[in-house]
PDB file of N, CA and C in Angstrom:
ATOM      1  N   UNK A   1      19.178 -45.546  -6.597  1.00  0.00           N
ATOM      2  CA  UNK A   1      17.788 -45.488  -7.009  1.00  0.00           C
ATOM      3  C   UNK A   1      16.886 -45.546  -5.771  1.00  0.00           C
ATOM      4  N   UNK A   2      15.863 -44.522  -5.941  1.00  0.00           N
ATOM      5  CA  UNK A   2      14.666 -44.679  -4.610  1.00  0.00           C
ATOM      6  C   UNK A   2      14.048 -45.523  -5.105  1.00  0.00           C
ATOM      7  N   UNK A   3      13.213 -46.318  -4.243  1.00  0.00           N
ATOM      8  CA  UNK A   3      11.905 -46.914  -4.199  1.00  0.00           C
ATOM      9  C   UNK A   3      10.918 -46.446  -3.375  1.00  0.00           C
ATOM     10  N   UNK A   4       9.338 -46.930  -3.784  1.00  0.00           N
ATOM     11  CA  UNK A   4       8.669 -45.792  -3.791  1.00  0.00           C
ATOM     12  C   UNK A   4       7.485 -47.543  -2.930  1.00  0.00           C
ATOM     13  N   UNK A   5       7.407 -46.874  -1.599  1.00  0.00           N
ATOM     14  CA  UNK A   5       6.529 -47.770  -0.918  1.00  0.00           C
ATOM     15  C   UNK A   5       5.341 -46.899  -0.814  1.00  0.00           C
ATOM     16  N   UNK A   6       4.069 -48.104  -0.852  1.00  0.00           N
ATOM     17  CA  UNK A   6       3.149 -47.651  -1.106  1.00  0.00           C
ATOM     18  C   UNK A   6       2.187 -47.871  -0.668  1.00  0.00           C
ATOM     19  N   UNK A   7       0.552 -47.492  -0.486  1.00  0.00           N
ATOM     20  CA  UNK A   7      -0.396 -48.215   0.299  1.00  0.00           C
ATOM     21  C   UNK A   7      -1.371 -47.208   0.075  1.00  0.00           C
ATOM     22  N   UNK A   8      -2.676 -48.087   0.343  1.00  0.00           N
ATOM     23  CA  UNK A   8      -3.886 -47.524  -0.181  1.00  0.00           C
ATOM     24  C   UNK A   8      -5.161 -47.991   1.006  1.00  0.00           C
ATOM     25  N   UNK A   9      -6.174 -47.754   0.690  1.00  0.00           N
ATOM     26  CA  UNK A   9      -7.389 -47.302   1.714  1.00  0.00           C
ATOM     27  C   UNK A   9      -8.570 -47.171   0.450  1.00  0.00           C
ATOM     28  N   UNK A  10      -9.410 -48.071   0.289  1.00  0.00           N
ATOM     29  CA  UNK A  10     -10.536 -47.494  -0.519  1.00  0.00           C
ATOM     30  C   UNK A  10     -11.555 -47.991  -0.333  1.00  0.00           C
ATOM     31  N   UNK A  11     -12.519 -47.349  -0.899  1.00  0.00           N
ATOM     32  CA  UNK A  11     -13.880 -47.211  -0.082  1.00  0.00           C
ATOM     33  C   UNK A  11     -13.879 -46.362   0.928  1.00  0.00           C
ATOM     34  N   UNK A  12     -13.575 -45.579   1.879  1.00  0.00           N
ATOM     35  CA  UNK A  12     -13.345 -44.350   2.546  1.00  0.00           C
ATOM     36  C   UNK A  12     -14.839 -43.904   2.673  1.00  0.00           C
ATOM     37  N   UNK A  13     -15.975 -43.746   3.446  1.00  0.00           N
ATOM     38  CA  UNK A  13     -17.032 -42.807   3.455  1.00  0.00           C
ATOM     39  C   UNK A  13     -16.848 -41.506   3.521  1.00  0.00           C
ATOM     40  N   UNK A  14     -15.835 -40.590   3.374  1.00  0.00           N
ATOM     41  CA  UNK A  14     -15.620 -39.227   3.165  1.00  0.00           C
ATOM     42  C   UNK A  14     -15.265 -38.729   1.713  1.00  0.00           C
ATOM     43  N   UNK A  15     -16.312 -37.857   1.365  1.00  0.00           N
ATOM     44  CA  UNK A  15     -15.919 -37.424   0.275  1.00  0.00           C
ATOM     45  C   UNK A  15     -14.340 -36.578   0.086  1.00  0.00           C
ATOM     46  N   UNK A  16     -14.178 -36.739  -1.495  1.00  0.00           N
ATOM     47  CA  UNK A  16     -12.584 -37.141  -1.433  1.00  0.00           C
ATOM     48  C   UNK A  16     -12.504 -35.356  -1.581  1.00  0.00           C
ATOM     49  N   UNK A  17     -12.874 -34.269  -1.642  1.00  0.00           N
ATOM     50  CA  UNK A  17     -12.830 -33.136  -1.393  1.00  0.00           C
ATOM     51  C   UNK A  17     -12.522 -32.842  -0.229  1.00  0.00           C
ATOM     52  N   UNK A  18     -13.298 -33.073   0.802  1.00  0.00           N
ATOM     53  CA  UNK A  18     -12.680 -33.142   2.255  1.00  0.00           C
ATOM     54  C   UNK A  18     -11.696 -33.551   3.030  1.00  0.00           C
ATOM     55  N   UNK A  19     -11.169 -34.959   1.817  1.00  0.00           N
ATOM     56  CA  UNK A  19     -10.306 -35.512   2.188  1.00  0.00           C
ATOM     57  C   UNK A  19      -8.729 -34.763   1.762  1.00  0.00           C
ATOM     58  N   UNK A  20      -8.998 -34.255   0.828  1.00  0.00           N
ATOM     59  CA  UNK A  20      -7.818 -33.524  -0.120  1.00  0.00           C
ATOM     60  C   UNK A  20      -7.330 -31.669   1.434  1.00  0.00           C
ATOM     61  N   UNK A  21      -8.471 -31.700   1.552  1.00  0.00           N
ATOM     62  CA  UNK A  21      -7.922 -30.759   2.807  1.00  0.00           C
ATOM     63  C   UNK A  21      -7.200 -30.890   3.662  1.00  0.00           C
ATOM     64  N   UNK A  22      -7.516 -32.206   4.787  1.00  0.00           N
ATOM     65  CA  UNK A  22      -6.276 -32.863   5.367  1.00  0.00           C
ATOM     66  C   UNK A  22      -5.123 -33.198   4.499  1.00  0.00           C
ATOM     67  N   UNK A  23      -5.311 -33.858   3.371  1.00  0.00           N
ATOM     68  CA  UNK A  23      -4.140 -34.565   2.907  1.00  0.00           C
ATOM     69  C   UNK A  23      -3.622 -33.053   2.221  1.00  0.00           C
ATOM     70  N   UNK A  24      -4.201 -32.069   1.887  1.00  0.00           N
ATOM     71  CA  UNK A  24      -3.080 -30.807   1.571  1.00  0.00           C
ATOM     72  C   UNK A  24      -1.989 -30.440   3.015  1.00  0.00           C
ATOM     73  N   UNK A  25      -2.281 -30.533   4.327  1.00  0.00           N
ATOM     74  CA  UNK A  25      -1.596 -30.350   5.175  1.00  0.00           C
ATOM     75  C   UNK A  25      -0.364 -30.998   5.908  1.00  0.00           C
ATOM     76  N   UNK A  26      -0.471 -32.430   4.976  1.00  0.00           N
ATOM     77  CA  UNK A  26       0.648 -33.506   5.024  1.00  0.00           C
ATOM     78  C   UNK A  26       1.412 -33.881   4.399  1.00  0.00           C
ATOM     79  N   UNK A  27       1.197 -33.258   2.969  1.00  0.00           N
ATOM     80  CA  UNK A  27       1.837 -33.411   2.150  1.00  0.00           C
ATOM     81  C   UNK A  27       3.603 -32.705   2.022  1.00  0.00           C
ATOM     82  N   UNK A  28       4.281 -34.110   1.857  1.00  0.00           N
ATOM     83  CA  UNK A  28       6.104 -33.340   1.425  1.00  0.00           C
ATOM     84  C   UNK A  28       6.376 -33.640   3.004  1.00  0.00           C
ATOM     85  N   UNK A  29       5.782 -33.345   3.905  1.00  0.00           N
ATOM     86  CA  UNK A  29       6.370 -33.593   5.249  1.00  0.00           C
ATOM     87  C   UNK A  29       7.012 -35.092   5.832  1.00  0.00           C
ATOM     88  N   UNK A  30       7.599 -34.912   6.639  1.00  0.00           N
ATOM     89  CA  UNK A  30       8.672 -36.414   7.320  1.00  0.00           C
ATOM     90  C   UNK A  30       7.200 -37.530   7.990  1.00  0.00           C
ATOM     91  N   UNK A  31       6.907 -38.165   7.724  1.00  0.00           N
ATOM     92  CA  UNK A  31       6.043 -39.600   8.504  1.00  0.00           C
ATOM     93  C   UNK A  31       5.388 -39.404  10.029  1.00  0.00           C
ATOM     94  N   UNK A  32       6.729 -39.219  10.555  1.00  0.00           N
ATOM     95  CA  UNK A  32       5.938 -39.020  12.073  1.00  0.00           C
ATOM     96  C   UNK A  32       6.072 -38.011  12.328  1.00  0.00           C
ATOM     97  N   UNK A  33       6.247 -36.541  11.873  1.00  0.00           N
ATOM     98  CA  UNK A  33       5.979 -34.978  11.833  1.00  0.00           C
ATOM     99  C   UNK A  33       4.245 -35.363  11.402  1.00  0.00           C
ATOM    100  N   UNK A  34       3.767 -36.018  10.418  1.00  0.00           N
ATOM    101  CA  UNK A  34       2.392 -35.633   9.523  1.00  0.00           C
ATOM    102  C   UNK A  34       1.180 -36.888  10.609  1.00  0.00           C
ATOM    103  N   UNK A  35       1.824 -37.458  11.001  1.00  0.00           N
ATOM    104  CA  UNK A  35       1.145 -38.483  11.980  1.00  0.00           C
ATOM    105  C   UNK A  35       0.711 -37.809  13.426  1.00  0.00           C
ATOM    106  N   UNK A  36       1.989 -37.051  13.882  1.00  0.00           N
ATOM    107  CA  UNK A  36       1.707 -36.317  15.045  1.00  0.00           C
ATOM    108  C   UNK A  36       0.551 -35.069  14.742  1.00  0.00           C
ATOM    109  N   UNK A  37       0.532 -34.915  13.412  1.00  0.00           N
ATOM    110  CA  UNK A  37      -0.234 -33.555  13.042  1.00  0.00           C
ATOM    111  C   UNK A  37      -1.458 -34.169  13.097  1.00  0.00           C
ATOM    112  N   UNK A  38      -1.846 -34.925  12.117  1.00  0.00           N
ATOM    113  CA  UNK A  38      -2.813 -35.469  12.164  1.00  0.00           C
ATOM    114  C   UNK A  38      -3.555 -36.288  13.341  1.00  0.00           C
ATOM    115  N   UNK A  39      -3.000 -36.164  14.789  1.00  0.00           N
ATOM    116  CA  UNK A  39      -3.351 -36.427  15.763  1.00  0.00           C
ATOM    117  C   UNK A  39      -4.566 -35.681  15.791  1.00  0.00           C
ATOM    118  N   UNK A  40      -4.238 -34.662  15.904  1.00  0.00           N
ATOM    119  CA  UNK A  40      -4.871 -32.779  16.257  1.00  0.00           C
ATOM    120  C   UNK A  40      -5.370 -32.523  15.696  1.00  0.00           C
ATOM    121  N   UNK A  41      -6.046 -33.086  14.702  1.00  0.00           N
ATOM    122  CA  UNK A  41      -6.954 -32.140  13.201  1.00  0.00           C
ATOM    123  C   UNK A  41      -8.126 -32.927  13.757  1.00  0.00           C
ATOM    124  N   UNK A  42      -9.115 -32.123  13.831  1.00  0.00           N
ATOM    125  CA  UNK A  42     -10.794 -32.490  14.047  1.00  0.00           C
ATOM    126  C   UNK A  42     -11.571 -32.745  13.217  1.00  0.00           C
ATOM    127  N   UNK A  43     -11.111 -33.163  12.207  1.00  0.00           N
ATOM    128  CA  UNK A  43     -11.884 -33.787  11.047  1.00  0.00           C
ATOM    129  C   UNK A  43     -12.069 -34.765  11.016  1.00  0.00           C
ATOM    130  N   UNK A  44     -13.116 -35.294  10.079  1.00  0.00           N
ATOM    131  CA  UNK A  44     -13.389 -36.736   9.856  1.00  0.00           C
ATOM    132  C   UNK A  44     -12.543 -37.624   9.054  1.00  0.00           C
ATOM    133  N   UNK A  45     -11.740 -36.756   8.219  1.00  0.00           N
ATOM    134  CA  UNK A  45     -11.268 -37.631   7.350  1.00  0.00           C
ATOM    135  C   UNK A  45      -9.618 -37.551   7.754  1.00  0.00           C
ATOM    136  N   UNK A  46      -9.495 -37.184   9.187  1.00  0.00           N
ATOM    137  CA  UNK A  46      -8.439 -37.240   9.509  1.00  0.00           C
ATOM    138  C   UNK A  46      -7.333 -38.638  10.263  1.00  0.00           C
ATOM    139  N   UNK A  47      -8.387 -39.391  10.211  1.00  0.00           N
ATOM    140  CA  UNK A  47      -7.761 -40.675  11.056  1.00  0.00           C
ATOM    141  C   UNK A  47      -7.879 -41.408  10.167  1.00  0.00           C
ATOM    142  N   UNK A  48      -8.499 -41.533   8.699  1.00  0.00           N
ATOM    143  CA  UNK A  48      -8.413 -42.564   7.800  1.00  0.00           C
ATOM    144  C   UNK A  48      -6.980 -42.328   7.079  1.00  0.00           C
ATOM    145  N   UNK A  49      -7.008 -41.108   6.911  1.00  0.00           N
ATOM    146  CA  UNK A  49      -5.490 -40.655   6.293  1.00  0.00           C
ATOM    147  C   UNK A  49      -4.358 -40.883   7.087  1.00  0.00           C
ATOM    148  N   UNK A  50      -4.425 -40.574   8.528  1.00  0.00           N
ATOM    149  CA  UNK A  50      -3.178 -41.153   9.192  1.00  0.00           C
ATOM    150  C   UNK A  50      -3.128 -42.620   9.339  1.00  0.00           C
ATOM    151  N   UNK A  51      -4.492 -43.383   9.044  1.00  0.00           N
ATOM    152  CA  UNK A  51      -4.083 -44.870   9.107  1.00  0.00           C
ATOM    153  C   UNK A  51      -3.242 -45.012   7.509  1.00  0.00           C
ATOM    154  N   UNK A  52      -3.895 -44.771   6.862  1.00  0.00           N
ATOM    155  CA  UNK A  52      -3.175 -45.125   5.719  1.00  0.00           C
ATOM    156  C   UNK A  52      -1.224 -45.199   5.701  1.00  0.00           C
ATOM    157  N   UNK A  53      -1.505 -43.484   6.226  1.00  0.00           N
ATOM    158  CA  UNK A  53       0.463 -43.491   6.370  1.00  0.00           C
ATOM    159  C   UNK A  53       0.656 -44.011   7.595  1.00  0.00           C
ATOM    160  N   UNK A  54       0.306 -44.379   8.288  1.00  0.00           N
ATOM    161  CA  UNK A  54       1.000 -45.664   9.384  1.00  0.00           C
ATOM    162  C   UNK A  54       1.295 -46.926   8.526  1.00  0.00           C
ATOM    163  N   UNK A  55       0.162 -47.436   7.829  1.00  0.00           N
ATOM    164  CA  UNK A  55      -0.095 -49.095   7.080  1.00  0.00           C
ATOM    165  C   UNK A  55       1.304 -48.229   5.601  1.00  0.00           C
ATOM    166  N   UNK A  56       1.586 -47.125   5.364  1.00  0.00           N
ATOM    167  CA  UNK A  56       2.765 -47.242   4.559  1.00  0.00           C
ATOM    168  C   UNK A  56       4.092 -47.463   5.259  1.00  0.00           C
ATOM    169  N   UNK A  57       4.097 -46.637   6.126  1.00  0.00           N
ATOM    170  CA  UNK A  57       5.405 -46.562   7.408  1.00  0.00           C
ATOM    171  C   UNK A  57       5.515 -48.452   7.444  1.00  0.00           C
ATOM    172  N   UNK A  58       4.609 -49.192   8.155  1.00  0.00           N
ATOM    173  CA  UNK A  58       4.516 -50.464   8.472  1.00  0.00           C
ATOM    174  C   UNK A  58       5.561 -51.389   7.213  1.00  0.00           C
ATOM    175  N   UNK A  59       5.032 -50.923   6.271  1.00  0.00           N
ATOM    176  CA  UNK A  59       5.428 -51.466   4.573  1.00  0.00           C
ATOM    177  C   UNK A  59       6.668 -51.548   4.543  1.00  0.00           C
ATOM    178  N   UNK A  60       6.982 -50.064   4.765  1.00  0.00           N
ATOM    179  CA  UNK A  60       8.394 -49.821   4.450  1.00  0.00           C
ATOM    180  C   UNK A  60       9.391 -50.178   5.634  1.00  0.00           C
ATOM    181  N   UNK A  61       9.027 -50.716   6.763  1.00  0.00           N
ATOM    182  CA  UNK A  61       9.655 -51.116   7.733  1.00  0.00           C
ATOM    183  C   UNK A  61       9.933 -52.729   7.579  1.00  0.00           C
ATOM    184  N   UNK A  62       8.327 -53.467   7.492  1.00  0.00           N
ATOM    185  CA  UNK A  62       8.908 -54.538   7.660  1.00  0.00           C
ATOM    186  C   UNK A  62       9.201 -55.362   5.778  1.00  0.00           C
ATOM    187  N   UNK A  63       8.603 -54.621   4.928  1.00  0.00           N
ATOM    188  CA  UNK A  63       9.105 -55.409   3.729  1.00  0.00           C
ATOM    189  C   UNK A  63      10.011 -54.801   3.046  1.00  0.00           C
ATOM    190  N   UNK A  64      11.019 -53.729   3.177  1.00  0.00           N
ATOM    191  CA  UNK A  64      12.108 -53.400   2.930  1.00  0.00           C
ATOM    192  C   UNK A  64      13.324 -52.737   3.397  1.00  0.00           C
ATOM    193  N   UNK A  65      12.432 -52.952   4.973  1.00  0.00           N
ATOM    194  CA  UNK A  65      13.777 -52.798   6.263  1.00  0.00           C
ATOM    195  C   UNK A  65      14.332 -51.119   6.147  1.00  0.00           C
ATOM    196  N   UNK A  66      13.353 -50.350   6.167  1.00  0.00           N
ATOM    197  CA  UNK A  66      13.674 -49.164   6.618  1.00  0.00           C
ATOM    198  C   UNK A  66      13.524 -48.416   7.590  1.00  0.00           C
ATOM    199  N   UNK A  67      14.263 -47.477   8.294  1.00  0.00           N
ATOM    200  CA  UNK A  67      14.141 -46.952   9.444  1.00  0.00           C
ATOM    201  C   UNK A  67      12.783 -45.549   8.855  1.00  0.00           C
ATOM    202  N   UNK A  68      11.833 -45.373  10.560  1.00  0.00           N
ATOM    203  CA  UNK A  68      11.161 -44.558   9.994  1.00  0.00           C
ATOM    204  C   UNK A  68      11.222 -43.141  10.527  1.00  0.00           C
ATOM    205  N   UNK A  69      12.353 -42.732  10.877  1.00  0.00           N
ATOM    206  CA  UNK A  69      12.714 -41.580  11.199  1.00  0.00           C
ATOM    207  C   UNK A  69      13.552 -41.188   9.542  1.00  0.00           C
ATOM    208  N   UNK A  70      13.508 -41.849   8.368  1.00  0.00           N
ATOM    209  CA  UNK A  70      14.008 -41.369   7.493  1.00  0.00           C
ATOM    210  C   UNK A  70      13.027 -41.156   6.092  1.00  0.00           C
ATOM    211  N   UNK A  71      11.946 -41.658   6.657  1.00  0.00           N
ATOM    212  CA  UNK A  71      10.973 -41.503   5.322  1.00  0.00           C
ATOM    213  C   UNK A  71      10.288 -40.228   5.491  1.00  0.00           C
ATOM    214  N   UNK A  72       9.404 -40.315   4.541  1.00  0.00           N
ATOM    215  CA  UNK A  72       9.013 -38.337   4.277  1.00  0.00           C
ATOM    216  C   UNK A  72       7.501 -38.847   2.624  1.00  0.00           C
ATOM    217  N   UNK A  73       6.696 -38.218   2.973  1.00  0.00           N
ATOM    218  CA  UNK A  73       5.615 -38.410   2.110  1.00  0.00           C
ATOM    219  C   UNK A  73       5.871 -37.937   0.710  1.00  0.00           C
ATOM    220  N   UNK A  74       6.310 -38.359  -0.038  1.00  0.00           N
ATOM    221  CA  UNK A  74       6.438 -38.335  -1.363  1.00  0.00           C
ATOM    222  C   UNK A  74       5.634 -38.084  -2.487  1.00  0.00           C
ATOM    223  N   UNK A  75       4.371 -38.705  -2.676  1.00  0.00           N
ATOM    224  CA  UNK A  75       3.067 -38.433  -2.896  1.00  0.00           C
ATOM    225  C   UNK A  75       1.707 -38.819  -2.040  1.00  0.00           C
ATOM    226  N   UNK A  76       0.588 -38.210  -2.611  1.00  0.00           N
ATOM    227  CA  UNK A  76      -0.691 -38.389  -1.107  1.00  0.00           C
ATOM    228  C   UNK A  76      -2.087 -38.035  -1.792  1.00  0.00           C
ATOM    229  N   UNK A  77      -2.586 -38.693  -2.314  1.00  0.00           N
ATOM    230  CA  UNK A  77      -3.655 -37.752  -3.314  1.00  0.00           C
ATOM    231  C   UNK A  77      -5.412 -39.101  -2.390  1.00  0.00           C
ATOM    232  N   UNK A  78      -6.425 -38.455  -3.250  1.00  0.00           N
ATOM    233  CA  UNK A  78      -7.249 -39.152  -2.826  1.00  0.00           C
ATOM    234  C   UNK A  78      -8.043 -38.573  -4.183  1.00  0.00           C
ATOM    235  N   UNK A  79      -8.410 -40.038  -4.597  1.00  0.00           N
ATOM    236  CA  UNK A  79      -9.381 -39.973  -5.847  1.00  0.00           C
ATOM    237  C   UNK A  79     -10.623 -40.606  -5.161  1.00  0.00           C
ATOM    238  N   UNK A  80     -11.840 -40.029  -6.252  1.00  0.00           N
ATOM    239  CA  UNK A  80     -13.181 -40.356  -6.336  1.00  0.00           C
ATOM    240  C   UNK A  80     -13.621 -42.028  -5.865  1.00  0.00           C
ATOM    241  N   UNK A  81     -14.702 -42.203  -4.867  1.00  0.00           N
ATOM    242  CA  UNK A  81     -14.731 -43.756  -4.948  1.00  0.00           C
ATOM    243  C   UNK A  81     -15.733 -43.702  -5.871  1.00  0.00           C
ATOM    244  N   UNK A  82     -16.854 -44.495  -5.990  1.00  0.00           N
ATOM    245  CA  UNK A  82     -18.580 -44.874  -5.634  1.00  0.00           C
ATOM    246  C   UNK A  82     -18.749 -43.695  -4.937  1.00  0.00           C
ATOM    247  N   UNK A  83     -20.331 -43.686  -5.956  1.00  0.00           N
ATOM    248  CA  UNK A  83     -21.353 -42.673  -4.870  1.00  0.00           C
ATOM    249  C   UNK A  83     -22.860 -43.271  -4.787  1.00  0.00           C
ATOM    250  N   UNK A  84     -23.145 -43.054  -3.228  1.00  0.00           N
ATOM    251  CA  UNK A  84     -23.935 -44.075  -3.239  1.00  0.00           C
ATOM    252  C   UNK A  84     -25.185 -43.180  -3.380  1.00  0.00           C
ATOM    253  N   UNK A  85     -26.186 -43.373  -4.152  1.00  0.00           N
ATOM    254  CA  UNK A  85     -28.061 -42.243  -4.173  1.00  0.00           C
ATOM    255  C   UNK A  85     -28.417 -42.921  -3.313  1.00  0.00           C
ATOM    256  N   UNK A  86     -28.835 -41.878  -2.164  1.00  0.00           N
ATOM    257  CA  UNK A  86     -30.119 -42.060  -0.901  1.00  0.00           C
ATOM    258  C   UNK A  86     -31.207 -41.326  -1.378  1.00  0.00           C
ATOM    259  N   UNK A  87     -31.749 -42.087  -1.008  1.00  0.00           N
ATOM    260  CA  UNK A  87     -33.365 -41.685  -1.470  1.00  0.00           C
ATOM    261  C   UNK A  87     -34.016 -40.294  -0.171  1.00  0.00           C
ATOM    262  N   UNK A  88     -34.349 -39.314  -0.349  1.00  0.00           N
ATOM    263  CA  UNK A  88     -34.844 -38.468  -0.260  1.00  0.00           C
ATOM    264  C   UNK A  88     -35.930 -38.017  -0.630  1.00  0.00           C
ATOM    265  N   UNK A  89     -37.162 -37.586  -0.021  1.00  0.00           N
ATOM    266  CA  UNK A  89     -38.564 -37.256  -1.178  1.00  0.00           C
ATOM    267  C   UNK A  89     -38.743 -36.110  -0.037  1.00  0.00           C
ATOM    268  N   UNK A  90     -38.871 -35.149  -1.314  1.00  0.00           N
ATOM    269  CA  UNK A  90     -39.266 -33.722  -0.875  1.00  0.00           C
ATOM    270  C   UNK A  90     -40.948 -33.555  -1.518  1.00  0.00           C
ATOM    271  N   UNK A  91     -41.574 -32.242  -1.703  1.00  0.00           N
ATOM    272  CA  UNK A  91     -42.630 -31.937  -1.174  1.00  0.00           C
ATOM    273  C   UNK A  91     -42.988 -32.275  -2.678  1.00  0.00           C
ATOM    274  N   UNK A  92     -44.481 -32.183  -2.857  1.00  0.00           N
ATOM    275  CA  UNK A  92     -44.996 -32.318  -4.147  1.00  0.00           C
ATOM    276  C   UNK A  92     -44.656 -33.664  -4.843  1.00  0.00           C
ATOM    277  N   UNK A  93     -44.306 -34.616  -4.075  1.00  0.00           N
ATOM    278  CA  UNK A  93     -43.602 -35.944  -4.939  1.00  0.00           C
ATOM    279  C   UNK A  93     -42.722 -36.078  -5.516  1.00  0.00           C
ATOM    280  N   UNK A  94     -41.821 -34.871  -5.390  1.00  0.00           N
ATOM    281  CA  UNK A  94     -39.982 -34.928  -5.622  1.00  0.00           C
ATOM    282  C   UNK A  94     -38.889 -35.506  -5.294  1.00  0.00           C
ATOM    283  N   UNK A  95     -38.446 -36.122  -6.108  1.00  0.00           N
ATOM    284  CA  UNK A  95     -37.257 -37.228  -5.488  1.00  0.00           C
ATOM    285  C   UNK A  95     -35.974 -35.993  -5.174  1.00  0.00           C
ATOM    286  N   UNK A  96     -35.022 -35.970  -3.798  1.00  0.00           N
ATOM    287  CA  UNK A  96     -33.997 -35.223  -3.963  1.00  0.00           C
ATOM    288  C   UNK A  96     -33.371 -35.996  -3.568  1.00  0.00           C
ATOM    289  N   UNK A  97     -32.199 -36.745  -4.379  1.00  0.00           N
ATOM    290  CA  UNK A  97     -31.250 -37.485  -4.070  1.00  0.00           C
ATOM    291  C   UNK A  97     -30.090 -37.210  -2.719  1.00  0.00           C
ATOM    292  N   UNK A  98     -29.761 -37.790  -2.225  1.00  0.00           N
ATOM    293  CA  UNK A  98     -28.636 -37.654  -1.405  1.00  0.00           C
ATOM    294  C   UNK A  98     -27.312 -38.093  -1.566  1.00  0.00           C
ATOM    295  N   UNK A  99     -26.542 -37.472  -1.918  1.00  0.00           N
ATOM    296  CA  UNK A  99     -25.442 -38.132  -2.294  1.00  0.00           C
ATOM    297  C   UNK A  99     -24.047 -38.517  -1.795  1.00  0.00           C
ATOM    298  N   UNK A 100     -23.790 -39.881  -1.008  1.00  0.00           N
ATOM    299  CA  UNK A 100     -22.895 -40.126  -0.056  1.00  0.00           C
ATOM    300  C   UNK A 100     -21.787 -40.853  -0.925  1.00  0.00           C
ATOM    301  N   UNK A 101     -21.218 -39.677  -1.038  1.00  0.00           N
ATOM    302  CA  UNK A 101     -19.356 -40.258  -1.994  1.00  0.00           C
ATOM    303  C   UNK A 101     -18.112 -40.836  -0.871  1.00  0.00           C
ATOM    304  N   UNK A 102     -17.773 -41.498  -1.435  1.00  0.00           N
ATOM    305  CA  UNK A 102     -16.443 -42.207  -0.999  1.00  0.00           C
ATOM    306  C   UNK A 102     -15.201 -41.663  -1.888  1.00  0.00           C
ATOM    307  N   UNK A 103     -13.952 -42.525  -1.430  1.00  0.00           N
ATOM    308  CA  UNK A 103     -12.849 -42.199  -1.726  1.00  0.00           C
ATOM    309  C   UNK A 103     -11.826 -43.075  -1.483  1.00  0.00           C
ATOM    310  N   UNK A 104     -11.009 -42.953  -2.839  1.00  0.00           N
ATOM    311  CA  UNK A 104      -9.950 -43.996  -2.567  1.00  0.00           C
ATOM    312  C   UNK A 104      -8.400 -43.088  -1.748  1.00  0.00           C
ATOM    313  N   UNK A 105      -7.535 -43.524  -0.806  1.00  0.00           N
ATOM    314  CA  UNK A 105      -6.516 -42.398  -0.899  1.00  0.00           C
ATOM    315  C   UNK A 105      -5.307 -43.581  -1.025  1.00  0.00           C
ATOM    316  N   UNK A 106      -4.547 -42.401  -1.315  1.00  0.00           N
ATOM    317  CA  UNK A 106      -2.960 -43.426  -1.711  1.00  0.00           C
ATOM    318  C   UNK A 106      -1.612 -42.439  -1.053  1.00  0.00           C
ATOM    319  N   UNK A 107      -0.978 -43.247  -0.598  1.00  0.00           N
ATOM    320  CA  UNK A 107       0.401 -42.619  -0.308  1.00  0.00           C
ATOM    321  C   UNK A 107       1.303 -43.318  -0.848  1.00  0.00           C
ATOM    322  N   UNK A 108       2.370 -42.906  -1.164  1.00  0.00           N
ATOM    323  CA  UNK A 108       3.767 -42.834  -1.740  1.00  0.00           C
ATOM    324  C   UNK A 108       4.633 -42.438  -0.881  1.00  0.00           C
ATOM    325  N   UNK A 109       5.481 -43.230  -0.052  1.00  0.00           N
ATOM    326  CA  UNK A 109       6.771 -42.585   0.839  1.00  0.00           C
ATOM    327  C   UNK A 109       8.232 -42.903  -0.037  1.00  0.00           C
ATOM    328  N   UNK A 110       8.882 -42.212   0.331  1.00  0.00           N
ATOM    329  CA  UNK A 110      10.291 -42.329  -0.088  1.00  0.00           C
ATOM    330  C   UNK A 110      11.240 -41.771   0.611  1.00  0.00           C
ATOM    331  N   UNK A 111      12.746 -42.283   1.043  1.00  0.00           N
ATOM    332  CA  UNK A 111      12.896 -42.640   2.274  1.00  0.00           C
ATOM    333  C   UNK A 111      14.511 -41.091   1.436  1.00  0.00           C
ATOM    334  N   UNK A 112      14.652 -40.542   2.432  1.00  0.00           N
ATOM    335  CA  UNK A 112      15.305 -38.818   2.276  1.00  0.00           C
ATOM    336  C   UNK A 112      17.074 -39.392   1.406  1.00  0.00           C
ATOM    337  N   UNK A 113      17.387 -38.606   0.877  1.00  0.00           N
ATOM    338  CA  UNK A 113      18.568 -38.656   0.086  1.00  0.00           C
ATOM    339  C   UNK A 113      19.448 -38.472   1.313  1.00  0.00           C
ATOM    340  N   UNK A 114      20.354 -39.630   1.212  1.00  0.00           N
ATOM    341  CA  UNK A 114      21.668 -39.147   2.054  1.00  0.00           C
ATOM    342  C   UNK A 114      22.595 -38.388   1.665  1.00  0.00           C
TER     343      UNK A 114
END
């Protein structure tokens, strides 16, 4: 039987659309293949996502003693946080909201079939 280590990140100031772009490029791949990738990506929401799968790697190392040349991203999604309304006033006495969304993300590793 696998077990399925896990770890999360929420509250995130990047909306989780943006975030789903990086995390489409990491997904199914080996831990430190998607860590090294995510070195190199110039996005914003690219170092919250590789912290996350480091703080899973960490998990699965020290609370169930796995090596991490054998894990591999299993699942990786990022749901909706809070959105916060900034106040904005446009012309004529118009309120135009601003809308600064967050995001929760989650990984799932599971460590490769021998």
């Amino acid at each position: 039987m696998t077990q399925d280590i896990r770890a999360h990140a929420r509250y995130i100031p990047v909306s989780p659309q943006k975030a789903r772009l990086v995390i489409d490029l990491v997904r199914g791949k080996d831990v430190l293949e998607a860590l090294d990738l995510l070195r190199f990506i110039p996005n914003k929401a690219a170092r919250p996502v590789s912290k996350v799968i480091a703080s899973a790697m960490a998990n699965a190392e020290e609370n169930f003693g796995l090596n991490r040349n054998d894990l591999y991203i299993y699942r990786i999604y990022a749901d909706e946080g809070p959105t916060r309304r900034w106040r904005r006033f446009g012309a004529r006495g118009r309120f135009k909201p601003w809308l600064r969304r967050s995001s929760h993300i989650t990984v799932i590793l599971r460590e490769h079939e021998a």
